[in-house]
Structures are given as structure tokens and as C-alpha cells.
C-alpha atoms as a PDB file:
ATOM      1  CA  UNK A   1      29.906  16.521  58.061  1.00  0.00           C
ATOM      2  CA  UNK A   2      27.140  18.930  57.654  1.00  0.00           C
ATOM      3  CA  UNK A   3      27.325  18.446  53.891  1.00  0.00           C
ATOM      4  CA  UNK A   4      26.787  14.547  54.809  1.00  0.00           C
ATOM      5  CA  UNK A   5      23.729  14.905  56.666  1.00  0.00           C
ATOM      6  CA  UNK A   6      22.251  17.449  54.249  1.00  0.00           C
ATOM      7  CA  UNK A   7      22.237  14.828  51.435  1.00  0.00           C
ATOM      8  CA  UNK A   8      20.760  12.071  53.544  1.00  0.00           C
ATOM      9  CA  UNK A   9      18.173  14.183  54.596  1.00  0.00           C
ATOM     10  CA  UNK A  10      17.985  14.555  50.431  1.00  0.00           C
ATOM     11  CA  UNK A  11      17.709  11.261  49.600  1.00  0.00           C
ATOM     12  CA  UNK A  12      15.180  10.279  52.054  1.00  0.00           C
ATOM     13  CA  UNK A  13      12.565  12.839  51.132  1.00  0.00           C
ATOM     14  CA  UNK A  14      12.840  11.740  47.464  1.00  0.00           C
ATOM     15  CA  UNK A  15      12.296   8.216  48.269  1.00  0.00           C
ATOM     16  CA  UNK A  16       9.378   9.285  50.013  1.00  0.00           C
ATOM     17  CA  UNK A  17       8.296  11.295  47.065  1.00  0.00           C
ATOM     18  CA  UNK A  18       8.450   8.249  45.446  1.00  0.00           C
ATOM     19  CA  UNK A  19       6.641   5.868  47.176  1.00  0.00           C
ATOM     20  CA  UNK A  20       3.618   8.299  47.655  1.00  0.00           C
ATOM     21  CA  UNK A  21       3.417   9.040  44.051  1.00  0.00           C
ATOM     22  CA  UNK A  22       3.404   4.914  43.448  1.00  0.00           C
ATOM     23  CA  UNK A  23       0.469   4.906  45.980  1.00  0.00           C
ATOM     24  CA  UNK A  24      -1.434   7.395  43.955  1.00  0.00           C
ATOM     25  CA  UNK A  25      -1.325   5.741  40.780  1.00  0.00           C
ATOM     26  CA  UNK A  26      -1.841   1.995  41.967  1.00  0.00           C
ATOM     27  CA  UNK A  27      -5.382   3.664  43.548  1.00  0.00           C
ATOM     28  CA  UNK A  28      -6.458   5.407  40.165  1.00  0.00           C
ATOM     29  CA  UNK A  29      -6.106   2.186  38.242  1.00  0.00           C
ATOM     30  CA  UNK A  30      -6.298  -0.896  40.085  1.00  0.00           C
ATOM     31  CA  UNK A  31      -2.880  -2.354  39.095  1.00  0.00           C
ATOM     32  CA  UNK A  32       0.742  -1.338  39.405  1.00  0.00           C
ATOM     33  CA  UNK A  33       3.054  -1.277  36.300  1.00  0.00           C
ATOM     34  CA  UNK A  34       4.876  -4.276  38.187  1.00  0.00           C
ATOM     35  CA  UNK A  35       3.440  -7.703  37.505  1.00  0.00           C
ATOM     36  CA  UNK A  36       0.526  -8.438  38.781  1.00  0.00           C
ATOM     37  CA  UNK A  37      -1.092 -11.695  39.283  1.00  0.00           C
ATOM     38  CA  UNK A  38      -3.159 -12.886  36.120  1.00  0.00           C
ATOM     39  CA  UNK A  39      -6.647 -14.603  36.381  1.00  0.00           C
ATOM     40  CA  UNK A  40      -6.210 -18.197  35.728  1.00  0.00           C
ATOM     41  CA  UNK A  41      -9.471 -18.472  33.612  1.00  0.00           C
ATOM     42  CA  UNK A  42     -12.292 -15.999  32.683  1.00  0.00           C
ATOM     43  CA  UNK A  43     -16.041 -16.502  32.374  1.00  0.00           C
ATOM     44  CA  UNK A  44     -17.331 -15.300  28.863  1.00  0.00           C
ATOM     45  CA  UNK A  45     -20.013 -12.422  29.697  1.00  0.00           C
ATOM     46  CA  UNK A  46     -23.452 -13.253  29.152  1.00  0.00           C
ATOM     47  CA  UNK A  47     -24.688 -12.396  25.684  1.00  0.00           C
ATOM     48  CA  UNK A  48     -28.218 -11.153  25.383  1.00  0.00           C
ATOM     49  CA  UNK A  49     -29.873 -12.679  22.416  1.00  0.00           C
ATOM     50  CA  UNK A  50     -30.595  -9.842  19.750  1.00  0.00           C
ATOM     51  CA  UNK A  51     -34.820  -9.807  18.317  1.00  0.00           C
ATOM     52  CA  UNK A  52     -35.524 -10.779  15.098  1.00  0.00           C
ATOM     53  CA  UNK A  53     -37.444  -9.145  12.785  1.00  0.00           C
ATOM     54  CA  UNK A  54     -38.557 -12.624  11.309  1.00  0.00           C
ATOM     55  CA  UNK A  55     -41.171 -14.394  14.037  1.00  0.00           C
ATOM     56  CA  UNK A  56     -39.743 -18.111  13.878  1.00  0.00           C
ATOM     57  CA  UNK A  57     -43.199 -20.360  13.389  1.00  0.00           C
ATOM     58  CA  UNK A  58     -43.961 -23.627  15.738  1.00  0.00           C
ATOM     59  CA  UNK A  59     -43.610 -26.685  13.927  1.00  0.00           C
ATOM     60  CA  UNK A  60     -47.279 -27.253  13.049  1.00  0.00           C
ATOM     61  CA  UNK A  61     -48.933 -30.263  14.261  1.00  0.00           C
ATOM     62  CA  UNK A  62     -49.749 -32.701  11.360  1.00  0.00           C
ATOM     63  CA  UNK A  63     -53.363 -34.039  12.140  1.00  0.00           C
ATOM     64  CA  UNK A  64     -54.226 -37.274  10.304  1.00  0.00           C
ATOM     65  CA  UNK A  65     -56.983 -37.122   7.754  1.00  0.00           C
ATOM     66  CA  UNK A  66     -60.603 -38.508   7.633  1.00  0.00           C
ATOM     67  CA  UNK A  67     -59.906 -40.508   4.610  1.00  0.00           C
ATOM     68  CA  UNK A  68     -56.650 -42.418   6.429  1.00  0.00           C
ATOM     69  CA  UNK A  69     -57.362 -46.125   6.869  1.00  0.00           C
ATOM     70  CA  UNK A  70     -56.182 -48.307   9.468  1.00  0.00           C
ATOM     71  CA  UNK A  71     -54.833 -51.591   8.154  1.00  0.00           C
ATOM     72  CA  UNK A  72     -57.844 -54.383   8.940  1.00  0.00           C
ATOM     73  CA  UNK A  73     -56.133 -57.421  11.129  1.00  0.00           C
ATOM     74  CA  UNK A  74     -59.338 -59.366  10.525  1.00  0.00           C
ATOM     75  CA  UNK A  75     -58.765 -62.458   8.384  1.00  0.00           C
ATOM     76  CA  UNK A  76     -61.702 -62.752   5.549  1.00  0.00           C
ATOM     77  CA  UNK A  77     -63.148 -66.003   4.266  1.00  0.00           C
ATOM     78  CA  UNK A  78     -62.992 -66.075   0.662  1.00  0.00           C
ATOM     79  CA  UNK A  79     -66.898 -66.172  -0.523  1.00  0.00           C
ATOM     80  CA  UNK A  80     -68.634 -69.270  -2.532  1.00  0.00           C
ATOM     81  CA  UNK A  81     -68.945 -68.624  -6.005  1.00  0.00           C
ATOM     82  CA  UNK A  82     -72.397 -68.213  -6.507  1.00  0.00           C
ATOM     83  CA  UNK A  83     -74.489 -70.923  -8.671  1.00  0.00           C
ATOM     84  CA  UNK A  84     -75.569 -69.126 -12.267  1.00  0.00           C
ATOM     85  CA  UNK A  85     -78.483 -67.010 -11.771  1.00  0.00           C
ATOM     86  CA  UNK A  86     -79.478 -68.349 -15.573  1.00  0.00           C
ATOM     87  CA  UNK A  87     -78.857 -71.249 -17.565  1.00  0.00           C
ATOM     88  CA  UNK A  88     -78.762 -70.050 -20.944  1.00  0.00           C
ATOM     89  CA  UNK A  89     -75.595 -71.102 -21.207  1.00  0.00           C
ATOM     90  CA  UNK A  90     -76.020 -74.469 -22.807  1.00  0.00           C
ATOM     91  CA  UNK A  91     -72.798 -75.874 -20.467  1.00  0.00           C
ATOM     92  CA  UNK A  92     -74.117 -74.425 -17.043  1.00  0.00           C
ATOM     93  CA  UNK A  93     -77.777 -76.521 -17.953  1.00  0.00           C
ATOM     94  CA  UNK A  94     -75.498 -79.582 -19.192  1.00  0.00           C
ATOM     95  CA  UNK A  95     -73.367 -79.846 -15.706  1.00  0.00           C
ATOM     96  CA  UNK A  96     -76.491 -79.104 -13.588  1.00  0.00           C
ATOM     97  CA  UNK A  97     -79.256 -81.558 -15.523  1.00  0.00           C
ATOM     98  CA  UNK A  98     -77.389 -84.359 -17.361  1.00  0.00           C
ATOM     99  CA  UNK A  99     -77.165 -87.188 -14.393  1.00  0.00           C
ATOM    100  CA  UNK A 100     -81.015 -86.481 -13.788  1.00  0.00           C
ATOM    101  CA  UNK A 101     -81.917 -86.279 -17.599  1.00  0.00           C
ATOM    102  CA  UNK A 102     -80.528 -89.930 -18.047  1.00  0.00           C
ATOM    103  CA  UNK A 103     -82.634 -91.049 -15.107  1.00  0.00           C
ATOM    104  CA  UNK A 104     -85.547 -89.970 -16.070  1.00  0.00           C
ATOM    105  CA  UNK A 105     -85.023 -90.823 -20.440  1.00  0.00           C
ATOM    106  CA  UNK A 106     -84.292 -94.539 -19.114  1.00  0.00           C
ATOM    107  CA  UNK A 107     -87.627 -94.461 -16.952  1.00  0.00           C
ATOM    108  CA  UNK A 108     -89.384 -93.343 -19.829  1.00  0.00           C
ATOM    109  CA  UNK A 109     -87.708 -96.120 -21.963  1.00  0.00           C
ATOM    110  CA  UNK A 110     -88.739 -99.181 -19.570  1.00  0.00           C
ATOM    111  CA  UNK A 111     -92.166 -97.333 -18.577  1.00  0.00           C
ATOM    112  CA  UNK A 112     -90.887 -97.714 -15.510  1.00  0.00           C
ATOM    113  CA  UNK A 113     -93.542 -95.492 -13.402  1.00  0.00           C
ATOM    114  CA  UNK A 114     -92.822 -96.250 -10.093  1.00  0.00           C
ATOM    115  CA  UNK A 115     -88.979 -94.294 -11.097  1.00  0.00           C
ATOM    116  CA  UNK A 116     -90.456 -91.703 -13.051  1.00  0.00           C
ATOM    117  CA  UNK A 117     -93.131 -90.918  -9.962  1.00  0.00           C
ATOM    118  CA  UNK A 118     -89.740 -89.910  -8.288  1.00  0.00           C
ATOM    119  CA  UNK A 119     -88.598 -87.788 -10.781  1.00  0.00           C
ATOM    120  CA  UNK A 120     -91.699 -85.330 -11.227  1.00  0.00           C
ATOM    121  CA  UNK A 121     -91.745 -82.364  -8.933  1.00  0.00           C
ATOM    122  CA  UNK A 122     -93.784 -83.405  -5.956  1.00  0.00           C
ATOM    123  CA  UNK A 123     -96.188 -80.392  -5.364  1.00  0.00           C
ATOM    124  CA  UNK A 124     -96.841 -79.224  -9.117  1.00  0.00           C
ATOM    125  CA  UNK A 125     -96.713 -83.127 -10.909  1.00  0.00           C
ATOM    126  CA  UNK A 126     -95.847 -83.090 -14.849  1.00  0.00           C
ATOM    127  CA  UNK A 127     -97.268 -81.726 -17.799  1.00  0.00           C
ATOM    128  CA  UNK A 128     -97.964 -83.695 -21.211  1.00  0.00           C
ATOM    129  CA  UNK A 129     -98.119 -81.776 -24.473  1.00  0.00           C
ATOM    130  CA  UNK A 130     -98.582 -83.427 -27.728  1.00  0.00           C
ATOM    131  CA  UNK A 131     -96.411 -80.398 -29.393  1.00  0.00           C
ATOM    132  CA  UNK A 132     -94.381 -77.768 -29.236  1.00  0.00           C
ATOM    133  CA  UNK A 133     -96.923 -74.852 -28.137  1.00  0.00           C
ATOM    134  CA  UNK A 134     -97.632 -75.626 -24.339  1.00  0.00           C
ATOM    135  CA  UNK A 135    -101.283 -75.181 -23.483  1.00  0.00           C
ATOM    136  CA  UNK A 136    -100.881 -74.230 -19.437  1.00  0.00           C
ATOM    137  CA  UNK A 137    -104.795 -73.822 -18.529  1.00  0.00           C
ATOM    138  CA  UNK A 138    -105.693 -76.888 -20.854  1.00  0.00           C
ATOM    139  CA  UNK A 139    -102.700 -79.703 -21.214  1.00  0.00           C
ATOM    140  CA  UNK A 140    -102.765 -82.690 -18.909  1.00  0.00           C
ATOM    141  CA  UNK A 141    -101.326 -82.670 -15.393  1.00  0.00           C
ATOM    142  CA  UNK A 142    -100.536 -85.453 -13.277  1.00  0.00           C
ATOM    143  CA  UNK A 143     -99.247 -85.952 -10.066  1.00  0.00           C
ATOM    144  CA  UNK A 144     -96.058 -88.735 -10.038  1.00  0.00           C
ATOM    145  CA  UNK A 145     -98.730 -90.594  -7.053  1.00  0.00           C
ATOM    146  CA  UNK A 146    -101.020 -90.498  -9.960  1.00  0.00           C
ATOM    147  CA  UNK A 147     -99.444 -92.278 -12.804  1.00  0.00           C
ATOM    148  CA  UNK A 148    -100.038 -95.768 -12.339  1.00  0.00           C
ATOM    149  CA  UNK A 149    -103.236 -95.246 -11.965  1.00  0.00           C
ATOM    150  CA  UNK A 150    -103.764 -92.753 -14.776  1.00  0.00           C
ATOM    151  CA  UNK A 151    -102.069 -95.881 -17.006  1.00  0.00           C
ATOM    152  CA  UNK A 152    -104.328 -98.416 -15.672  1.00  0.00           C
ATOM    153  CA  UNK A 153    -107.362 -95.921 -16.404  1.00  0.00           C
ATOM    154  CA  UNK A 154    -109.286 -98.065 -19.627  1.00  0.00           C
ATOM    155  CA  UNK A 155    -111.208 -94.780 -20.687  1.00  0.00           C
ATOM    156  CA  UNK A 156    -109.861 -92.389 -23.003  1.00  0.00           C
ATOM    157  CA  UNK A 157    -108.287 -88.386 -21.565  1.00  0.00           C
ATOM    158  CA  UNK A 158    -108.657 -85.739 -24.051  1.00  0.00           C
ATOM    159  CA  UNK A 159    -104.852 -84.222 -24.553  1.00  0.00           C
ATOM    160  CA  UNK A 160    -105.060 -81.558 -26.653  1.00  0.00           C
ATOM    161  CA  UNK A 161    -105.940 -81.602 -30.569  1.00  0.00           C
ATOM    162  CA  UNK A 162    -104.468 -82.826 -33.629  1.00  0.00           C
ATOM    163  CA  UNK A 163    -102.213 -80.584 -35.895  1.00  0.00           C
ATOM    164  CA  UNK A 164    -103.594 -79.874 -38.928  1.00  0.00           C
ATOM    165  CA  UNK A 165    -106.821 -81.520 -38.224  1.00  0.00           C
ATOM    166  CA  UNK A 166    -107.851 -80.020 -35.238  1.00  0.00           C
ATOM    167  CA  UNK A 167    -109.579 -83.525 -34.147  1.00  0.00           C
ATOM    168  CA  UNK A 168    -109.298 -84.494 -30.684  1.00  0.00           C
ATOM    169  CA  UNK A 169    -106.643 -86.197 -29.315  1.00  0.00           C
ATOM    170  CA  UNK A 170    -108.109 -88.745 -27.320  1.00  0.00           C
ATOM    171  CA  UNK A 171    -106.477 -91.235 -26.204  1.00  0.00           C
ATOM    172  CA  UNK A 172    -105.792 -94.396 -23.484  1.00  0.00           C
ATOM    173  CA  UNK A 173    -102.759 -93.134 -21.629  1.00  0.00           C
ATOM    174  CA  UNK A 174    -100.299 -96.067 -22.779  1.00  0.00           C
ATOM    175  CA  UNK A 175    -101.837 -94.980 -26.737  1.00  0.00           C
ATOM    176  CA  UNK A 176    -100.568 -91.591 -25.649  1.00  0.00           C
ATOM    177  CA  UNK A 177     -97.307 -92.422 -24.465  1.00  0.00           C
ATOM    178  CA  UNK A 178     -96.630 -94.363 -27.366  1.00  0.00           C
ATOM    179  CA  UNK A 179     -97.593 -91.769 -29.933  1.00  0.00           C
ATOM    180  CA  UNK A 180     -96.585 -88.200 -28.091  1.00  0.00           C
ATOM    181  CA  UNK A 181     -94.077 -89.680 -25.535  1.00  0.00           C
ATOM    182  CA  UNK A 182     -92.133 -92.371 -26.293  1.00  0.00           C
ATOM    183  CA  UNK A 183     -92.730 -92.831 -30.320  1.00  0.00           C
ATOM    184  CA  UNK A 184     -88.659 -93.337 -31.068  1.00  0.00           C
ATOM    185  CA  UNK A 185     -85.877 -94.902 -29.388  1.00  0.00           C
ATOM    186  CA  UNK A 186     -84.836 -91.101 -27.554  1.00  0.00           C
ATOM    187  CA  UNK A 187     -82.959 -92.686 -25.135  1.00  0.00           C
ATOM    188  CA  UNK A 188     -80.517 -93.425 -28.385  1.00  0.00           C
ATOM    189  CA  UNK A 189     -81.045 -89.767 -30.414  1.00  0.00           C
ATOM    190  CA  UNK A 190     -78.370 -88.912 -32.148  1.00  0.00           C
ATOM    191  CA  UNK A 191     -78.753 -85.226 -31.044  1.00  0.00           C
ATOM    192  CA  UNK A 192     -79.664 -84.035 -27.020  1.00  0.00           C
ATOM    193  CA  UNK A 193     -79.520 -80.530 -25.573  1.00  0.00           C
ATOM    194  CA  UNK A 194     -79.568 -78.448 -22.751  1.00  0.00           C
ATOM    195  CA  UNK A 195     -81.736 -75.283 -23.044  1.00  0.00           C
ATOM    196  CA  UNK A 196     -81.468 -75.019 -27.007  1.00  0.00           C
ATOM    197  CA  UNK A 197     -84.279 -75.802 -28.938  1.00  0.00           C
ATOM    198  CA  UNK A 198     -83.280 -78.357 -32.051  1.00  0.00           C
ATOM    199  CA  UNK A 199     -86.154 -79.264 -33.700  1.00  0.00           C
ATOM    200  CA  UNK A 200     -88.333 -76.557 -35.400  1.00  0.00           C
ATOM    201  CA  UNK A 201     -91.420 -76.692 -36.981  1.00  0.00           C
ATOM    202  CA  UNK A 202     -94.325 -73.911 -38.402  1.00  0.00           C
ATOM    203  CA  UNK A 203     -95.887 -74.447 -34.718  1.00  0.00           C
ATOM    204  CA  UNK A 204     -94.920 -71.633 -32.103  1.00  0.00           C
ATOM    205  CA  UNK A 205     -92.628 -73.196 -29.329  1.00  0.00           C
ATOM    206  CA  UNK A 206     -93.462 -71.390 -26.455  1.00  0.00           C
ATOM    207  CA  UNK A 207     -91.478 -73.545 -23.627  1.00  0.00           C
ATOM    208  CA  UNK A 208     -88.848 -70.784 -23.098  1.00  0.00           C
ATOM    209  CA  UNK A 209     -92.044 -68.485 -21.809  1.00  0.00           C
ATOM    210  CA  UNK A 210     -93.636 -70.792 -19.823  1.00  0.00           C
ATOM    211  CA  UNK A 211     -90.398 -72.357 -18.037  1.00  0.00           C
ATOM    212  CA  UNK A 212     -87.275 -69.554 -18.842  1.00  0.00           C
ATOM    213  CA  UNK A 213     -83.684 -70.423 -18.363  1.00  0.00           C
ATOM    214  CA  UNK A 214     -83.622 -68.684 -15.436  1.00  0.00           C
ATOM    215  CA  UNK A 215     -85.740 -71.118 -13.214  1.00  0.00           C
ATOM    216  CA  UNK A 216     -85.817 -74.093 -15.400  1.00  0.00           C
ATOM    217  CA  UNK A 217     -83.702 -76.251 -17.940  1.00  0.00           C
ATOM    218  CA  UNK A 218     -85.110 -78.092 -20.813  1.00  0.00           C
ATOM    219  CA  UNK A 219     -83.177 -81.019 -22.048  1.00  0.00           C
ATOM    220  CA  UNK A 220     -84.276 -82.043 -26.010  1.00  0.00           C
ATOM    221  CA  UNK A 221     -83.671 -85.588 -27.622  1.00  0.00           C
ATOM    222  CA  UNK A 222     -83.989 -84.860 -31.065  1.00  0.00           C
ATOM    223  CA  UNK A 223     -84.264 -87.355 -34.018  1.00  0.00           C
ATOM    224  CA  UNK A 224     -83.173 -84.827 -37.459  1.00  0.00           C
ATOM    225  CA  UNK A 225     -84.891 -87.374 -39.391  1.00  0.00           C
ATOM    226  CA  UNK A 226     -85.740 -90.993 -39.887  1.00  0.00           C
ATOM    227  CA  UNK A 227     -86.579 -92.014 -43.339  1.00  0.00           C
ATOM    228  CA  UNK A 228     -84.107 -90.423 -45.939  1.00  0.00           C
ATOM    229  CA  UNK A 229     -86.922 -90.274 -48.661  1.00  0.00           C
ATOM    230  CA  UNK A 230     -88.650 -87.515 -46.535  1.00  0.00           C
ATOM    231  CA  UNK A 231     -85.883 -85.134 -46.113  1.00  0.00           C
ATOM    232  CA  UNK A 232     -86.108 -84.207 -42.832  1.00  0.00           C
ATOM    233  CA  UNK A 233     -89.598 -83.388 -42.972  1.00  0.00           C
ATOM    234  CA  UNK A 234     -90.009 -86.502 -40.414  1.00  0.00           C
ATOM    235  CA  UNK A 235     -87.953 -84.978 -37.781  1.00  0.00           C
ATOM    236  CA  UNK A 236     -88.976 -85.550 -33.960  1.00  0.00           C
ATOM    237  CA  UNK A 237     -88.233 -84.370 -30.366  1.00  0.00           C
ATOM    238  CA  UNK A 238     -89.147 -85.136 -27.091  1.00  0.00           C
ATOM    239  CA  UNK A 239     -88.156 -82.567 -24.361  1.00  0.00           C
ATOM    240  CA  UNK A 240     -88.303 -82.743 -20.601  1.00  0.00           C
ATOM    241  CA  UNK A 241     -88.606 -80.130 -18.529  1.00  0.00           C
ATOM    242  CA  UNK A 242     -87.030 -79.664 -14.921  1.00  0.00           C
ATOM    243  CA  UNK A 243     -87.241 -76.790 -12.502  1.00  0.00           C
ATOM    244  CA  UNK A 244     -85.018 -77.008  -9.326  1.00  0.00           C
ATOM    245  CA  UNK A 245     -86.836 -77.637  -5.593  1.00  0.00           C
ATOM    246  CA  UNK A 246     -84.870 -76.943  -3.035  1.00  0.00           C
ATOM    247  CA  UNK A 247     -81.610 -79.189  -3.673  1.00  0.00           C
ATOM    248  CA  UNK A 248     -83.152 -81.343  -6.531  1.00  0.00           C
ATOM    249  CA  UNK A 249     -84.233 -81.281  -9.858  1.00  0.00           C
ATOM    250  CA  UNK A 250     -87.670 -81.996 -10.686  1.00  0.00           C
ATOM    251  CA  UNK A 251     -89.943 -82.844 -13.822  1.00  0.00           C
ATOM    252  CA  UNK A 252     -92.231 -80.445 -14.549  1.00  0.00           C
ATOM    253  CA  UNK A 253     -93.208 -81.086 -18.517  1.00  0.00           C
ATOM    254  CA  UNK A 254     -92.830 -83.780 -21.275  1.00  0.00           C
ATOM    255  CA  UNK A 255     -92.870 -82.170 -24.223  1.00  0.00           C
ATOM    256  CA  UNK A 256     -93.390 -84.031 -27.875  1.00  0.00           C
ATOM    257  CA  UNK A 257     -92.618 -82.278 -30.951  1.00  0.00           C
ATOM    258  CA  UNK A 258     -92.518 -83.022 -34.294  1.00  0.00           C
ATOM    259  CA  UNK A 259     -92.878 -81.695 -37.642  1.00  0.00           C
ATOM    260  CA  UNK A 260     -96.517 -79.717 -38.234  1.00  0.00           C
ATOM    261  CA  UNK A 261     -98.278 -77.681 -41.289  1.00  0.00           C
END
């Protein structure tokens, strides 16, 4: 019975052995060897971010340039083409004169003065010159209100002198008109043009210095020759003049030529 008791006693203190000694090592490590209850999720530690040694630049700032250009949303007129600034060009002087240049050759055909009055520039009036080198200070000027009664005038106007001769040419002005105006049929020449000089003689022609192509055109009716015997050496011209006024085309000179010594 004793014996009984003794091993009880036994047993009991080594069970309590036991359980202190459990005690003890739960409390040094936070957990028992039984299972424990696991976390159901875990929150990744923070992670400092580590210095570079490379300093990372700030995208730079792109700043437009002075020469960029900003497309216009204006609408632009197209521009006139400008009228020739000279009429050289024997086609420019055709389109621009030709209409007026018939006028005035069929005025001068019928001696119709009243017609031809409207044709001459109305401030400066027209020039006569027996031939090709144009006297300005000393060839005849008349005003277009002036030519009727110029041709009704009996006495004689001194218009320049005779080639060769050097006599005066004085003359009526219907004499004149017959012999340094209208002496041939120019309405019907066989050969006209527009700022190019046809018929050429030993005489200067002067009429592209007095009236250039860039303010003036100079239509020529030009007869190569009449009588076959003489080779040519009976050619004859008449040439008008025109400057431009404004919107119109004036007459400024009537021009005879023919051939000279």
C-alpha cells in the first residue's frame, strides 16, 4: 500500500516537471512545438529604395523656336498681272494699239478732222515731221481743236526743210498733208508695225529717243517700194505715234519717212 502511494506521489511530480519545463520554453520563443495557428496573409515589409549613383535628369522642356511659323488662315486674293512696263515687244504694242491705229489711219484716209481731233492727245496736240529725224523745239504742233482751222488757213507754215536741198518746206496745210502725210494709199500698205522701225534711210531716226517703248508705241505703214524700176530706192512710211493718258491712247506724232541722200 505504501509502495502504491509512493509511486503516485512519483508520477505526479514528474508531470509537474513537465508542464513547467513546457512553460519555460513556450516563453523563450513565442510558439510551442504543437501547432500553432498560422497567419492567414502577410504584408510584404516596406522596401527602402537604394540611391543611385546616376542622378536621373527631368525630361527637358522643348521650347518652340523663333523661326516656327503658324499656319496663316487668311485667304489671299490672287494679284492682277501687271500691264508690261515696256512695249518693245512688238506683240504687247500690237494687242494694246491696233483697234486705235485703224481709227486713226482711216481718219487720215477720209481727212476726216473732226475724228482725228479725237484721236490726238488732248493737252500736248500732235506733231508733224516731214522725216524720220524729229525736230522737238522746231516741228509743227497742233492742238486736235486746232486742225480745221489750221486746214482752212490759205497762208503757207514753214515745216521743216527739204532733204538734200535744205530749201524750206513751206507749205498750205492740205499741200502738206498730201506730200508728208498722206502721199500713198497707207491705209492699204502691204507692211505695218508695232514699235519696229521698217523703213530705213541715210537720215537718223530718232523717234525711239524722243517717244521710247516704255511710254509710247509707234505703229509704221510702210510701202517697200512702188515702182519696180527704182529698186526700192522709192520706199515710204508714215508712222503714228501714241502715248497712253490715263485709260486711252493718244496721238502724239505723224511721222513721214521716206528714202533721203
Amino acid at each position: 500500500m505504501r509502495r502504491m502511494v509512493e509511486m503516485v506521489l512519483v508520477a505526479a511530480i514528474i508531470s509537474v516537471m513537465t508542464g513547467c519545463m513546457g512553460d519555460q520554453t513556450k516563453g523563450a520563443t513565442g510558439t510551442s512545438n504543437s501547432s500553432s495557428p498560422q497567419p492567414t496573409s502577410m504584408v510584404p515589409p516596406t522596401v527602402a529604395p537604394t540611391a543611385s549613383s546616376t542622378p536621373i535628369s527631368p525630361t527637358p522642356t522643348l521650347t518652340p523656336t523663333s523661326t516656327a511659323q503658324v499656319p496663316s488662315t487668311t485667304t489671299t486674293t490672287p494679284s492682277i498681272k501687271p500691264s508690261p512696263t515696256s512695249y518693245a515687244k512688238e506683240a504687247d504694242a500690237k494687242k494694246a494699239i491696233e483697234s486705235r491705229a485703224k481709227e486713226t489711219i482711216q481718219a487720215l484716209k477720209e481727212k476726216d478732222l473732226k475724228k482725228l481731233a479725237e484721236l490726238i492727245h488732248p493737252k500736248k496736240g500732235v506733231q508733224f515731221s516731214p522725216y524720220s529725224y524729229i525736230h522737238v523745239s522746231s516741228d509743227v504742233q497742233v492742238l486736235g481743236s486746232g486742225l480745221a482751222t489750221l486746214w482752212a488757213n490759205t497762208s503757207t507754215t514753214h515745216w521743216g526743210d527739204y532733204d538734200g536741198s535744205g530749201d524750206p518746206i513751206d507749205l498750205t496745210f492740205p499741200n502738206y498733208w498730201n506730200k508728208f502725210v498722206y502721199n500713198e494709199d497707207f491705209a492699204a500698205a502691204p507692211q505695218i508695225s508695232y514699235n519696229i522701225i521698217l523703213g530705213k534711210g541715210n537720215m537718223i531716226n530718232n523717234v525711239f529717243s524722243v517717244y521710247p517703248t516704255t511710254s509710247a508705241i509707234t505703229v509704221e505703214y510702210h510701202y517697200p517700194g512702188l515702182d519696180p524700176q527704182f529698186q526700192g530706192m522709192d520706199w515710204t512710211s508714215l508712222r503714228l505715234v501714241y502715248e497712253n493718258s490715263g485709260t486711252q491712247w493718244y496721238l502724239v506724232a505723224i511721222v513721214h519717212d521716206q528714202h533721203t541722200m
